[in-house]
C-alpha atoms as a PDB file:
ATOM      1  CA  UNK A   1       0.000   0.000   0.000  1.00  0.00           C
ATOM      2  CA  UNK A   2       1.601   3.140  -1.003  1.00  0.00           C
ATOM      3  CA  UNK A   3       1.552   6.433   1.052  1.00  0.00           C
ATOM      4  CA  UNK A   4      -0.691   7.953  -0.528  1.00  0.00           C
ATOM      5  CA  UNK A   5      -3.256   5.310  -0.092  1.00  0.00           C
ATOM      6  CA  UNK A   6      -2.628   5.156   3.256  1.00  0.00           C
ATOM      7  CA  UNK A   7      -3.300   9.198   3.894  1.00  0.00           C
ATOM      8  CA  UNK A   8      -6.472   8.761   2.314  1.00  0.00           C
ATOM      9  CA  UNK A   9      -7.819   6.103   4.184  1.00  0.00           C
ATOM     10  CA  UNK A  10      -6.315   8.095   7.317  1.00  0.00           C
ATOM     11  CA  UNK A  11      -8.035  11.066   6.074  1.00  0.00           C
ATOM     12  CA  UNK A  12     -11.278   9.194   5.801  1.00  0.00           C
ATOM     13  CA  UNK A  13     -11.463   7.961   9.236  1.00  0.00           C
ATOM     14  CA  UNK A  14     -10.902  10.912  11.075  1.00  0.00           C
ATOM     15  CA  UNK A  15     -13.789  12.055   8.634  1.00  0.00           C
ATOM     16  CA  UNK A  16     -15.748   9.261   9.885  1.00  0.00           C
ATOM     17  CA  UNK A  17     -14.986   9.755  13.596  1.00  0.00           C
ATOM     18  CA  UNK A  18     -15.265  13.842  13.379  1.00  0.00           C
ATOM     19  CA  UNK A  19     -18.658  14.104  12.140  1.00  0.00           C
ATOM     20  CA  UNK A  20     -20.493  11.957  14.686  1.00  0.00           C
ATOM     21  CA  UNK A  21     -18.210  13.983  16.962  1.00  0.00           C
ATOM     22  CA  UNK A  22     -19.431  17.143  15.804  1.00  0.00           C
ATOM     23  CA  UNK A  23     -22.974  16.375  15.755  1.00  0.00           C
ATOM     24  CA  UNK A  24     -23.134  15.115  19.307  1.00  0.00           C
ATOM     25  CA  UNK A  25     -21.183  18.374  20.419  1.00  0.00           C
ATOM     26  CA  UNK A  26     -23.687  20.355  18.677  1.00  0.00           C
ATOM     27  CA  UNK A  27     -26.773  18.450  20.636  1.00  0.00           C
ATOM     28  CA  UNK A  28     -25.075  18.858  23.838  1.00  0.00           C
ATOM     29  CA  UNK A  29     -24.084  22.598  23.499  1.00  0.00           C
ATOM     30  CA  UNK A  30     -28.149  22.917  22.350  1.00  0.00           C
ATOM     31  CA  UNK A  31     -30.720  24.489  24.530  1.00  0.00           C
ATOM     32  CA  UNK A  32     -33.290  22.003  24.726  1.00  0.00           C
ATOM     33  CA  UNK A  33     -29.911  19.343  25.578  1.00  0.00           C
ATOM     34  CA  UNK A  34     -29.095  21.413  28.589  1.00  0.00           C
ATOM     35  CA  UNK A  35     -32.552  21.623  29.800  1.00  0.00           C
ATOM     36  CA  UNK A  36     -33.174  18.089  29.686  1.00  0.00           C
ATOM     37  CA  UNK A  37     -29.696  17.040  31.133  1.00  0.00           C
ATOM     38  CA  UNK A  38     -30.099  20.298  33.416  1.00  0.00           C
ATOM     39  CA  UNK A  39     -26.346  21.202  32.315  1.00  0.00           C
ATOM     40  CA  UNK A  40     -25.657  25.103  33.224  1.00  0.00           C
ATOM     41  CA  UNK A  41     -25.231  27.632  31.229  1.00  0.00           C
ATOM     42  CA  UNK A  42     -21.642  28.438  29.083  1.00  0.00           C
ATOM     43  CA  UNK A  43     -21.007  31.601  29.069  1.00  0.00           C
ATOM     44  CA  UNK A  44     -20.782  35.213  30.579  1.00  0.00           C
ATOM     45  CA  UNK A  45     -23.682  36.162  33.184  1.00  0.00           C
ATOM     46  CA  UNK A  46     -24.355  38.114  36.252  1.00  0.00           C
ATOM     47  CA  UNK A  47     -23.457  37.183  39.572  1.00  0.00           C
ATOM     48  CA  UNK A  48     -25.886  36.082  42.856  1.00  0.00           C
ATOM     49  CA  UNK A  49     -25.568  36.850  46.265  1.00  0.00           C
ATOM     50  CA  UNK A  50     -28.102  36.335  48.572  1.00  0.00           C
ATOM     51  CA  UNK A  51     -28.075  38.126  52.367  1.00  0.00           C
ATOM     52  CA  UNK A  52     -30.907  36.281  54.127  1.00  0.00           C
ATOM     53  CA  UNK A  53     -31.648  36.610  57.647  1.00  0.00           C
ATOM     54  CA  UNK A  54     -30.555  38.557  60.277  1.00  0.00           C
ATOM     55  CA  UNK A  55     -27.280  40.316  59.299  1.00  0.00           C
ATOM     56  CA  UNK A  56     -24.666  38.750  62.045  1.00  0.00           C
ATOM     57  CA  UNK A  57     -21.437  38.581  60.212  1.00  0.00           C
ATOM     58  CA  UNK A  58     -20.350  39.917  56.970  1.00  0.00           C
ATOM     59  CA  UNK A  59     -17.229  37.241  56.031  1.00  0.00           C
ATOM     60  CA  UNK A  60     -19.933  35.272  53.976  1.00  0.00           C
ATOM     61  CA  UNK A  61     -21.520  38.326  51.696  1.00  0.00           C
ATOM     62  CA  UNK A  62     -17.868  39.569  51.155  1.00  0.00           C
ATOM     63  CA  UNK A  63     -16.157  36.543  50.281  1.00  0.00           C
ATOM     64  CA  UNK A  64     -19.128  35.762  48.080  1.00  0.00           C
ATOM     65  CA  UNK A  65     -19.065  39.664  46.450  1.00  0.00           C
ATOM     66  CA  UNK A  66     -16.146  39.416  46.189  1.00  0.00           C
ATOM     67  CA  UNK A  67     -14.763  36.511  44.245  1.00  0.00           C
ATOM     68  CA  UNK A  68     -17.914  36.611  41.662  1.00  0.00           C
ATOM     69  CA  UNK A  69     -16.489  40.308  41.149  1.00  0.00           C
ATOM     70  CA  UNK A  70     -13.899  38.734  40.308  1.00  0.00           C
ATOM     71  CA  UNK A  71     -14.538  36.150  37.874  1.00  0.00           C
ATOM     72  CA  UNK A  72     -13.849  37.033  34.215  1.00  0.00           C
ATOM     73  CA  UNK A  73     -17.364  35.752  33.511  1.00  0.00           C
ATOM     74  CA  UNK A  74     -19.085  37.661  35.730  1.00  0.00           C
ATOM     75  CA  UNK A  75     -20.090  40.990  33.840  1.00  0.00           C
ATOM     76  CA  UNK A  76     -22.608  42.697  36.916  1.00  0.00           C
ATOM     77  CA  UNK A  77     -23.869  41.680  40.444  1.00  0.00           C
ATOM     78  CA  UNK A  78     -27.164  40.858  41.198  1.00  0.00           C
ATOM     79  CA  UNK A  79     -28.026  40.937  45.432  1.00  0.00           C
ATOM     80  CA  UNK A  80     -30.675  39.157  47.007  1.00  0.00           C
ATOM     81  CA  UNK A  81     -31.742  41.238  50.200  1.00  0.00           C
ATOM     82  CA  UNK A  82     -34.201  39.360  52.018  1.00  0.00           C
ATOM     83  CA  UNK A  83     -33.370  40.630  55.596  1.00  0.00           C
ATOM     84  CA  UNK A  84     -34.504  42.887  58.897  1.00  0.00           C
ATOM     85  CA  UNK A  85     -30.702  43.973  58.963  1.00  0.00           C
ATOM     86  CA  UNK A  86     -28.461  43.166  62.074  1.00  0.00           C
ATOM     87  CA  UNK A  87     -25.275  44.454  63.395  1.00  0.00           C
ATOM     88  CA  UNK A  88     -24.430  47.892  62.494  1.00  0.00           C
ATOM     89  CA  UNK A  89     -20.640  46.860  61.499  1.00  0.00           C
ATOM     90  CA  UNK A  90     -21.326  43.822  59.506  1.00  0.00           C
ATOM     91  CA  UNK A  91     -23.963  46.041  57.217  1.00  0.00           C
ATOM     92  CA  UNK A  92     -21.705  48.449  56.781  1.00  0.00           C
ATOM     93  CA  UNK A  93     -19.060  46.575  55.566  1.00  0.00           C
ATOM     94  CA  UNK A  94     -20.942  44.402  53.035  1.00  0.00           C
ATOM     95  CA  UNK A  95     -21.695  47.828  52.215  1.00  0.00           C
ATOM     96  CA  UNK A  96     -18.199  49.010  51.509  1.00  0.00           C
ATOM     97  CA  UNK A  97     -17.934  45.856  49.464  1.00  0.00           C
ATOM     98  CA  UNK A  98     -20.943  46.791  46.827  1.00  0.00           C
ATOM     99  CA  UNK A  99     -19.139  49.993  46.848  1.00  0.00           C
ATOM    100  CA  UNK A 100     -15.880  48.886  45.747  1.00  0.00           C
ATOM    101  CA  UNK A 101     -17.742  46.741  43.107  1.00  0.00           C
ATOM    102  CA  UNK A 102     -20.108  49.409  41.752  1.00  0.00           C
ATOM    103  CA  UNK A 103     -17.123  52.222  41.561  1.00  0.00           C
ATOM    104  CA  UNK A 104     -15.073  49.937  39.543  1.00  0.00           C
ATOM    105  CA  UNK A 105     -17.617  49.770  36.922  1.00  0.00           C
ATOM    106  CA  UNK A 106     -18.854  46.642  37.378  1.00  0.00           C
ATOM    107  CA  UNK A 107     -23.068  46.844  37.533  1.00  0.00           C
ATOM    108  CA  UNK A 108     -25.150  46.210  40.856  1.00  0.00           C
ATOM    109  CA  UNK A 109     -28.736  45.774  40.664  1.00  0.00           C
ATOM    110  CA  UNK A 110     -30.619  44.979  44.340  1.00  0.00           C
ATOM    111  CA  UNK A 111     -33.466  43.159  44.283  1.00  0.00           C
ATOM    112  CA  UNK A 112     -35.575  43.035  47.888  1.00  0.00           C
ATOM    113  CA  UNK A 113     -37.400  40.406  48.760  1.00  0.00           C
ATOM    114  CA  UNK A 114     -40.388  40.059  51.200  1.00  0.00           C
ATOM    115  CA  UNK A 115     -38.069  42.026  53.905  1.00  0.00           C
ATOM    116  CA  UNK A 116     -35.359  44.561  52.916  1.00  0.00           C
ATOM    117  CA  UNK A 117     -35.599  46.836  56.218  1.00  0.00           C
ATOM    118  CA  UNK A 118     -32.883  48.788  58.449  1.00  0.00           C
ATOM    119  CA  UNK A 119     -29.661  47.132  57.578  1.00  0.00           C
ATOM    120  CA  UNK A 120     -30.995  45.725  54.725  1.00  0.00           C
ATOM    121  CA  UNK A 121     -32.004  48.733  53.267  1.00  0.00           C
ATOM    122  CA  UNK A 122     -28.434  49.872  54.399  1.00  0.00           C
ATOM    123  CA  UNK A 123     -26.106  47.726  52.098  1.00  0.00           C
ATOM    124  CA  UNK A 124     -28.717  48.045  49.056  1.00  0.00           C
ATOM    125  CA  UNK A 125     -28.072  51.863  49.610  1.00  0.00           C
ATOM    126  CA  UNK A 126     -25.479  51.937  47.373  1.00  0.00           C
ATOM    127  CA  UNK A 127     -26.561  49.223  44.409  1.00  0.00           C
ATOM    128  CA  UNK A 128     -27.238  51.408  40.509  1.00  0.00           C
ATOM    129  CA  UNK A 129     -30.731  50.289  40.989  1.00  0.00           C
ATOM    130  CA  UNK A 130     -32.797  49.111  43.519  1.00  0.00           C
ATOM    131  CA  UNK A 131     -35.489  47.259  42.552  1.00  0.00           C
ATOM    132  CA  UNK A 132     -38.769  46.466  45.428  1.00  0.00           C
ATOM    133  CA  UNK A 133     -41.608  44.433  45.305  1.00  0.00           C
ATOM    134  CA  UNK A 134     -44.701  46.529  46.073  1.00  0.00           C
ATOM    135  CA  UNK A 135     -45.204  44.192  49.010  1.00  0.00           C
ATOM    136  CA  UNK A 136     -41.504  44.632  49.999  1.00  0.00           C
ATOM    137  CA  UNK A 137     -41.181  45.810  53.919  1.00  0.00           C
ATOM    138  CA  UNK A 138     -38.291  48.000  53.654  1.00  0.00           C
ATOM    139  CA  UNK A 139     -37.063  51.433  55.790  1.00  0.00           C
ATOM    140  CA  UNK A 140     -36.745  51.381  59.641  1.00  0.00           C
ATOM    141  CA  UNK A 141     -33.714  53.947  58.945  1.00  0.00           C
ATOM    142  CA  UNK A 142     -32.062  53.523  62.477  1.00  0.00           C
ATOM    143  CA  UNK A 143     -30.379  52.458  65.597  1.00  0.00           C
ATOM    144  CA  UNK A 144     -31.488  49.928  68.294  1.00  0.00           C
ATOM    145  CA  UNK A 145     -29.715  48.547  71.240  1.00  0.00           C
ATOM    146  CA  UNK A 146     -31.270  45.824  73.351  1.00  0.00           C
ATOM    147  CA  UNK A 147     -29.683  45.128  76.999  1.00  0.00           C
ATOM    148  CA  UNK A 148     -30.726  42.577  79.070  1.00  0.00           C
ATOM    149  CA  UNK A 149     -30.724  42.499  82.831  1.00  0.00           C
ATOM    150  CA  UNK A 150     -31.550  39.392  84.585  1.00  0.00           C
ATOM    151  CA  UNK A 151     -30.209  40.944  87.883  1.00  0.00           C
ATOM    152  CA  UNK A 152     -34.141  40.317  89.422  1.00  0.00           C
ATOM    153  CA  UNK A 153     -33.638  37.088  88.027  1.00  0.00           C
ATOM    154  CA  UNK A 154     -30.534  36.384  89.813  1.00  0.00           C
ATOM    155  CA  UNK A 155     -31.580  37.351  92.701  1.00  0.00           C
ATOM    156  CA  UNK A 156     -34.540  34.827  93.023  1.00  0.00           C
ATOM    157  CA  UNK A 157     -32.622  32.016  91.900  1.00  0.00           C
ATOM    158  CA  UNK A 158     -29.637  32.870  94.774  1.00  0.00           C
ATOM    159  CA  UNK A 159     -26.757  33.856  92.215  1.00  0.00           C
ATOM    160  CA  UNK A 160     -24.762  36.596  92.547  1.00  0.00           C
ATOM    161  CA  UNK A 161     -21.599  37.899  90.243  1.00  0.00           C
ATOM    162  CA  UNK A 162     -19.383  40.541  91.382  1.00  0.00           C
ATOM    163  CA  UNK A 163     -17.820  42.745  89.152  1.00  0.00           C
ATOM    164  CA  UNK A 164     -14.633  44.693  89.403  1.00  0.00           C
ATOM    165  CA  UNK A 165     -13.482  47.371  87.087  1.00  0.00           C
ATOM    166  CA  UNK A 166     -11.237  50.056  86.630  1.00  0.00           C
ATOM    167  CA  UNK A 167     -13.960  52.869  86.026  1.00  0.00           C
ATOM    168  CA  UNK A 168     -17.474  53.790  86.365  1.00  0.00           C
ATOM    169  CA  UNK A 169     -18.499  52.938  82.711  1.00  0.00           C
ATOM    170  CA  UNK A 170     -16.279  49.576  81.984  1.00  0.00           C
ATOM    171  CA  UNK A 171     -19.328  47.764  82.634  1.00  0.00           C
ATOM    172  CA  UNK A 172     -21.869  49.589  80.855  1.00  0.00           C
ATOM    173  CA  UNK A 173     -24.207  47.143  79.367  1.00  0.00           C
ATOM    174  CA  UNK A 174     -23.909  44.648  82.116  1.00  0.00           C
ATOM    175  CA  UNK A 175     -27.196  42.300  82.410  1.00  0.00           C
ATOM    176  CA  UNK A 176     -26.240  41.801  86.124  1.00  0.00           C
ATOM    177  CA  UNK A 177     -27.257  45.439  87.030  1.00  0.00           C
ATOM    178  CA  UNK A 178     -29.110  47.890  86.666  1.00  0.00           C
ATOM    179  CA  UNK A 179     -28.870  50.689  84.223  1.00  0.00           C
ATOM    180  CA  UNK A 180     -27.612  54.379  85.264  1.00  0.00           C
ATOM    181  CA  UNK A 181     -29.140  57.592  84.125  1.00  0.00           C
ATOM    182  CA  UNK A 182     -25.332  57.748  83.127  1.00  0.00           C
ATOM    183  CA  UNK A 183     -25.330  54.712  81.326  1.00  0.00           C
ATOM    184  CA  UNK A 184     -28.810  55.823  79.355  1.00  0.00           C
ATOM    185  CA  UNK A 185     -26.850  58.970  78.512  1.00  0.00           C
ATOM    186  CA  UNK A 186     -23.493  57.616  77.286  1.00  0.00           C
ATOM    187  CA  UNK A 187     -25.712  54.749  75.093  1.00  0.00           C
ATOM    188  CA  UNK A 188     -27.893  57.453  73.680  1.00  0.00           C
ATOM    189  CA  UNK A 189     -25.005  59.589  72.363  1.00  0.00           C
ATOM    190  CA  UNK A 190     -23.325  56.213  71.068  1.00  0.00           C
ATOM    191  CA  UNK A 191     -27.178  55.660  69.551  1.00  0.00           C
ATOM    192  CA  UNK A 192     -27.094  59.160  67.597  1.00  0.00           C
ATOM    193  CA  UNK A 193     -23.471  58.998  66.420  1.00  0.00           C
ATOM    194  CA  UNK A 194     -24.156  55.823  64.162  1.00  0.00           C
ATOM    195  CA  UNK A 195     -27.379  56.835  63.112  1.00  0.00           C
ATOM    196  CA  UNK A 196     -26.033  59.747  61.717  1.00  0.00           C
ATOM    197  CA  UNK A 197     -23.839  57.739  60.165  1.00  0.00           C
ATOM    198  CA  UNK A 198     -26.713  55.823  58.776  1.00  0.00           C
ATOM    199  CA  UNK A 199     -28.767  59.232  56.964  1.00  0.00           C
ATOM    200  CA  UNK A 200     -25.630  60.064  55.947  1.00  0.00           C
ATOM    201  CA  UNK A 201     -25.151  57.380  53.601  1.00  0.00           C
ATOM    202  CA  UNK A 202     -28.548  57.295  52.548  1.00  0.00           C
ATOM    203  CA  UNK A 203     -28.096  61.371  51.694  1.00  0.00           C
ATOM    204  CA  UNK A 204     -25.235  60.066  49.766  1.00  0.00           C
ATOM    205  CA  UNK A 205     -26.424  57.226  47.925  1.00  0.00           C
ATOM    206  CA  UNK A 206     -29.753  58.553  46.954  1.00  0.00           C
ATOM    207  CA  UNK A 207     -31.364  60.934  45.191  1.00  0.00           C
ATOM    208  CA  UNK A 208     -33.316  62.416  48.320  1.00  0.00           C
ATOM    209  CA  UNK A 209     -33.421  65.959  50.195  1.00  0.00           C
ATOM    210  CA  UNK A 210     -32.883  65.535  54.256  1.00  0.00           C
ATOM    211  CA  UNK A 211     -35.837  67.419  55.673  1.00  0.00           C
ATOM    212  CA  UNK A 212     -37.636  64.566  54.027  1.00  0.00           C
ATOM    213  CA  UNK A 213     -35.162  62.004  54.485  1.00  0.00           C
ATOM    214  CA  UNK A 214     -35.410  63.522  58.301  1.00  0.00           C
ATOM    215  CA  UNK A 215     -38.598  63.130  57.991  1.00  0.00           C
ATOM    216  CA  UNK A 216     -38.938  58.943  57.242  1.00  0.00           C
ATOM    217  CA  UNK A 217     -35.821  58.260  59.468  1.00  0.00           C
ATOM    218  CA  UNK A 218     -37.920  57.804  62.388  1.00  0.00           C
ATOM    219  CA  UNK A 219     -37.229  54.193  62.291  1.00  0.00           C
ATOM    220  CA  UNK A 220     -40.638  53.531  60.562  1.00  0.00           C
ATOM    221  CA  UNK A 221     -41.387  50.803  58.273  1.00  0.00           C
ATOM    222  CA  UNK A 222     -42.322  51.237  54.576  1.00  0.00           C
ATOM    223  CA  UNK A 223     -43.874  49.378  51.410  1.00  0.00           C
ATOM    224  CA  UNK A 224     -42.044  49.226  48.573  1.00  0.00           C
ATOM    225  CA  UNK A 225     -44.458  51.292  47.270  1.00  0.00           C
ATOM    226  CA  UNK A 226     -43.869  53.682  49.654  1.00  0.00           C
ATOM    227  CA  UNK A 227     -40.344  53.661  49.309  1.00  0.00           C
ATOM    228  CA  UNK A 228     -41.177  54.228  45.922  1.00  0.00           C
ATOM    229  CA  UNK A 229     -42.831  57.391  46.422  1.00  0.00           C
ATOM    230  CA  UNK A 230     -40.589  58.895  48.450  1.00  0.00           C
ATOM    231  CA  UNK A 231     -37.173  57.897  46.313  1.00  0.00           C
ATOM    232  CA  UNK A 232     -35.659  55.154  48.218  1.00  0.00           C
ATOM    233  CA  UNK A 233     -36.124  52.789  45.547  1.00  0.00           C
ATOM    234  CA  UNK A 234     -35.986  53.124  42.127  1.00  0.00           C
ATOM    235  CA  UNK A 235     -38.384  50.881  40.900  1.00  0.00           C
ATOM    236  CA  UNK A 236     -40.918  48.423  41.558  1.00  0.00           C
ATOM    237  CA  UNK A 237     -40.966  44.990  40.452  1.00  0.00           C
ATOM    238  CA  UNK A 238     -39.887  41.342  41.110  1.00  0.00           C
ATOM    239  CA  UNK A 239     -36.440  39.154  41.318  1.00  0.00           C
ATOM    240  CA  UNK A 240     -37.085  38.409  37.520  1.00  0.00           C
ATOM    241  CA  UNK A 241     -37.093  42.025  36.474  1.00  0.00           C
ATOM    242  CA  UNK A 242     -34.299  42.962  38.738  1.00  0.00           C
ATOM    243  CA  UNK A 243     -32.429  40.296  36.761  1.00  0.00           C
ATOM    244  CA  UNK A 244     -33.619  41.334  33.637  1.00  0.00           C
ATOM    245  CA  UNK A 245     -31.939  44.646  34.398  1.00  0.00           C
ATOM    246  CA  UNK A 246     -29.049  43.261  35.910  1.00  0.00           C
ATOM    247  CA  UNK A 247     -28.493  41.899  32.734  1.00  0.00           C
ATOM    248  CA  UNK A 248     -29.052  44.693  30.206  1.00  0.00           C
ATOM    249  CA  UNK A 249     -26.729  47.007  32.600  1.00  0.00           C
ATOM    250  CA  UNK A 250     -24.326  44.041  31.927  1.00  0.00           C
ATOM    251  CA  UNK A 251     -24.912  44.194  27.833  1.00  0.00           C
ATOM    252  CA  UNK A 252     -26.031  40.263  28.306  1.00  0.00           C
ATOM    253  CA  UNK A 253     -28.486  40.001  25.631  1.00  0.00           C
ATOM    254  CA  UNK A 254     -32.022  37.680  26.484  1.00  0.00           C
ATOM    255  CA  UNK A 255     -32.182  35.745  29.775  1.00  0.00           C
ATOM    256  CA  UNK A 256     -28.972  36.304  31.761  1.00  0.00           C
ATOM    257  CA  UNK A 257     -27.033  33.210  33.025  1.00  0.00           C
ATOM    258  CA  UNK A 258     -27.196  33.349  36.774  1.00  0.00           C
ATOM    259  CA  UNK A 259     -23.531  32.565  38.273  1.00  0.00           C
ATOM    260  CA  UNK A 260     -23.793  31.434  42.061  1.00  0.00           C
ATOM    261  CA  UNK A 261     -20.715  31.306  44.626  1.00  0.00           C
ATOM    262  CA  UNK A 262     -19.294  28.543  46.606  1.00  0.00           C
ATOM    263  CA  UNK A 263     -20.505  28.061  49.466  1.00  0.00           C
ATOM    264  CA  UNK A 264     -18.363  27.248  52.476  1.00  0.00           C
ATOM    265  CA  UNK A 265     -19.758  25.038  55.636  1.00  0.00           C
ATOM    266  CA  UNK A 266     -20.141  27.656  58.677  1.00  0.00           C
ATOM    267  CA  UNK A 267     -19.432  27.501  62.271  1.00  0.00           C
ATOM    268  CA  UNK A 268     -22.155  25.493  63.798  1.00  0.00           C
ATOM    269  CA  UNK A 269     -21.195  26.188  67.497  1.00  0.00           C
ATOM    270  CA  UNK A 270     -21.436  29.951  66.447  1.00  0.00           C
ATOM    271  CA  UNK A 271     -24.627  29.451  64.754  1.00  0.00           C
ATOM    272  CA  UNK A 272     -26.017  27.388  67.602  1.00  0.00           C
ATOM    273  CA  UNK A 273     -25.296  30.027  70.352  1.00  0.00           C
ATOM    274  CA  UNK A 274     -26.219  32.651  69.068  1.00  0.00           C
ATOM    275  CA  UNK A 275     -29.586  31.161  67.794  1.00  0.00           C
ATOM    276  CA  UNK A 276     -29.762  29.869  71.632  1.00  0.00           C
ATOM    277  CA  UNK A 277     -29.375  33.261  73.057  1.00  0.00           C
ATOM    278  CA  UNK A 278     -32.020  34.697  70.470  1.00  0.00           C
ATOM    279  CA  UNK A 279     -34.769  32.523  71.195  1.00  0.00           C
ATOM    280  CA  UNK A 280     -34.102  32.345  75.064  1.00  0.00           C
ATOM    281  CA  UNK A 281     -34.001  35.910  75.400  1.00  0.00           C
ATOM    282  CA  UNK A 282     -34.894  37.554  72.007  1.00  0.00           C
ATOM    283  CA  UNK A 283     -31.305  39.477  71.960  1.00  0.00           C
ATOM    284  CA  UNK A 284     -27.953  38.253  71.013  1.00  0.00           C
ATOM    285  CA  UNK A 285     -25.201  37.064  73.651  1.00  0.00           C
ATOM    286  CA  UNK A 286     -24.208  40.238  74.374  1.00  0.00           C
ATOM    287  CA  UNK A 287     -25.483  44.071  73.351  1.00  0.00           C
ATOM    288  CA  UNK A 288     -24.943  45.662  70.448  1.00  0.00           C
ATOM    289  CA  UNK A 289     -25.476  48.117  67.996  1.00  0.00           C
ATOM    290  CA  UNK A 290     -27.899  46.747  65.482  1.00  0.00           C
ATOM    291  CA  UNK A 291     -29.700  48.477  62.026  1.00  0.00           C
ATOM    292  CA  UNK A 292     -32.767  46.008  62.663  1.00  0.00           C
ATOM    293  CA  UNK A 293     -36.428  46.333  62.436  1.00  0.00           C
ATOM    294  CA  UNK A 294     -37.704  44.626  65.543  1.00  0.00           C
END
């Protein structure tokens, strides 16, 4: 067999393995194909983060933020906000995070779920568009603290704790005594600092004059529609429109492809104390400055 011969019939076979190749490459890279197989998605998309829940640590909504803002496929952000808020520090750095995202040019849509108030309404503050179901509970623009004190308690039960400290107000806080007028005073100011801090961002983030800023930021709660009305939001409508915009912002022509993080296993024993103190005495372990709608 000369050479030749043999380059045709080699030319041939791959011809004979390449097309049945090709064809089931095409099926599988189909629409209908992925459906059925449920396959994801190739392909850039917009990225989903989802803060659920009482806001009690930011580490998850950062990491999470983060690394889809960083993944080449990723062209905008969508965030889930389906939450009462929580502690003032943890909102305000997943805040800081959509920041950095949004001023680097990367899109952020917020889309609030049944429950967007306080803190949640804090770290969507900052997202290009903020998109509310009419239903949406959302506002509560300010700062609670809840102490404890169980001194009565204590005393009933025959259990006593001294405490030693170096000055008047090192215990402030304390659930094993009562509170001063002192105490009340000191908390108060603490109170008004970060709440200032809150309006301030709001002021900054949204298209709204203080008196009437001044005037919702009574802690109330509001509809989305509400919200609407007075310019905290800038639209109404549900998770599927927010995506929808998400995705036009991104230039992702149709349906978006929704890109989720990875999701790590969290601390249990955290989880499980803190849940513990919650439902035992409807605060957390210990006080602390909270944007939450109670």
């Amino acid at each position: 067999m000369t050479k030749l011969s043999i380059g045709v019939i080699s030319l041939v076979a791959v011809a004979l393995v390449a097309a049945p190749v090709g064809l089931v490459y095409r099926a599988a890279m189909s629409p209908a194909f992925a459906r059925l197989f449920k396959i994801p998605p190739i392909g850039p998309g917009i990225g989903l983060v989802t803060v659920q829940g009482t806001i009690g640590e930011s580490e998850t909504a950062v990491r999470h933020l983060k690394s889809l803002s960083e993944n080449a496929m990723v062209k905008g952000i969508l965030v889930r906000v389906n939450s009462p808020g929580g502690g003032v520090a943890a909102s305000h750095e997943i805040y800081r995070e959509i920041v950095r995202i949004r001023d680097k040019g990367m899109p952020v849509v917020v889309s609030m779920g049944a429950v967007a108030a306080s803190g949640g309404y804090y770290i969507s503050c900052p997202a290009d568009v903020i998109v509310a179901n009419p239903g949406t509970m959302t506002g509560s623009i300010g700062v609670i603290m809840h102490v404890p004190i169980v001194e009565e308690l204590m005393d009933k039960v025959g259990f006593e704790v001294e405490t030693i400290k170096s000055e008047e107000y090192k215990d402030i806080g304390s659930p094993f005594r009562q509170m001063t007028a002192g105490d009340r005073e000191l908390l108060k100011d603490v109170i008004l600092d970060v709440y200032d801090q809150f309006t301030a961002i709001v002021l900054e983030e949204r298209d709204i004059e203080k008196d009437k800023l001044m005037a919702l930021a009574d802690g109330r709660i509001l509809t989305g529609r509400q919200a609407y009305d007075a310019g905290l939001v800038d639209t109404l409508g549900t998770f599927e429109d927010a995506k929808r915009i998400c995705g036009e912002r991104a230039g992702i022509k149709g349906d978006p492809r929704v890109i989720t993080p990875r999701k790590r296993l969290k601390s249990w024993v955290t989880d499980l104390m803190e849940s513990a103190a919650q439902k035992t005495l409807g605060v957390s372990r210990f006080p602390t400055l909270n944007y939450l709608w109670r």
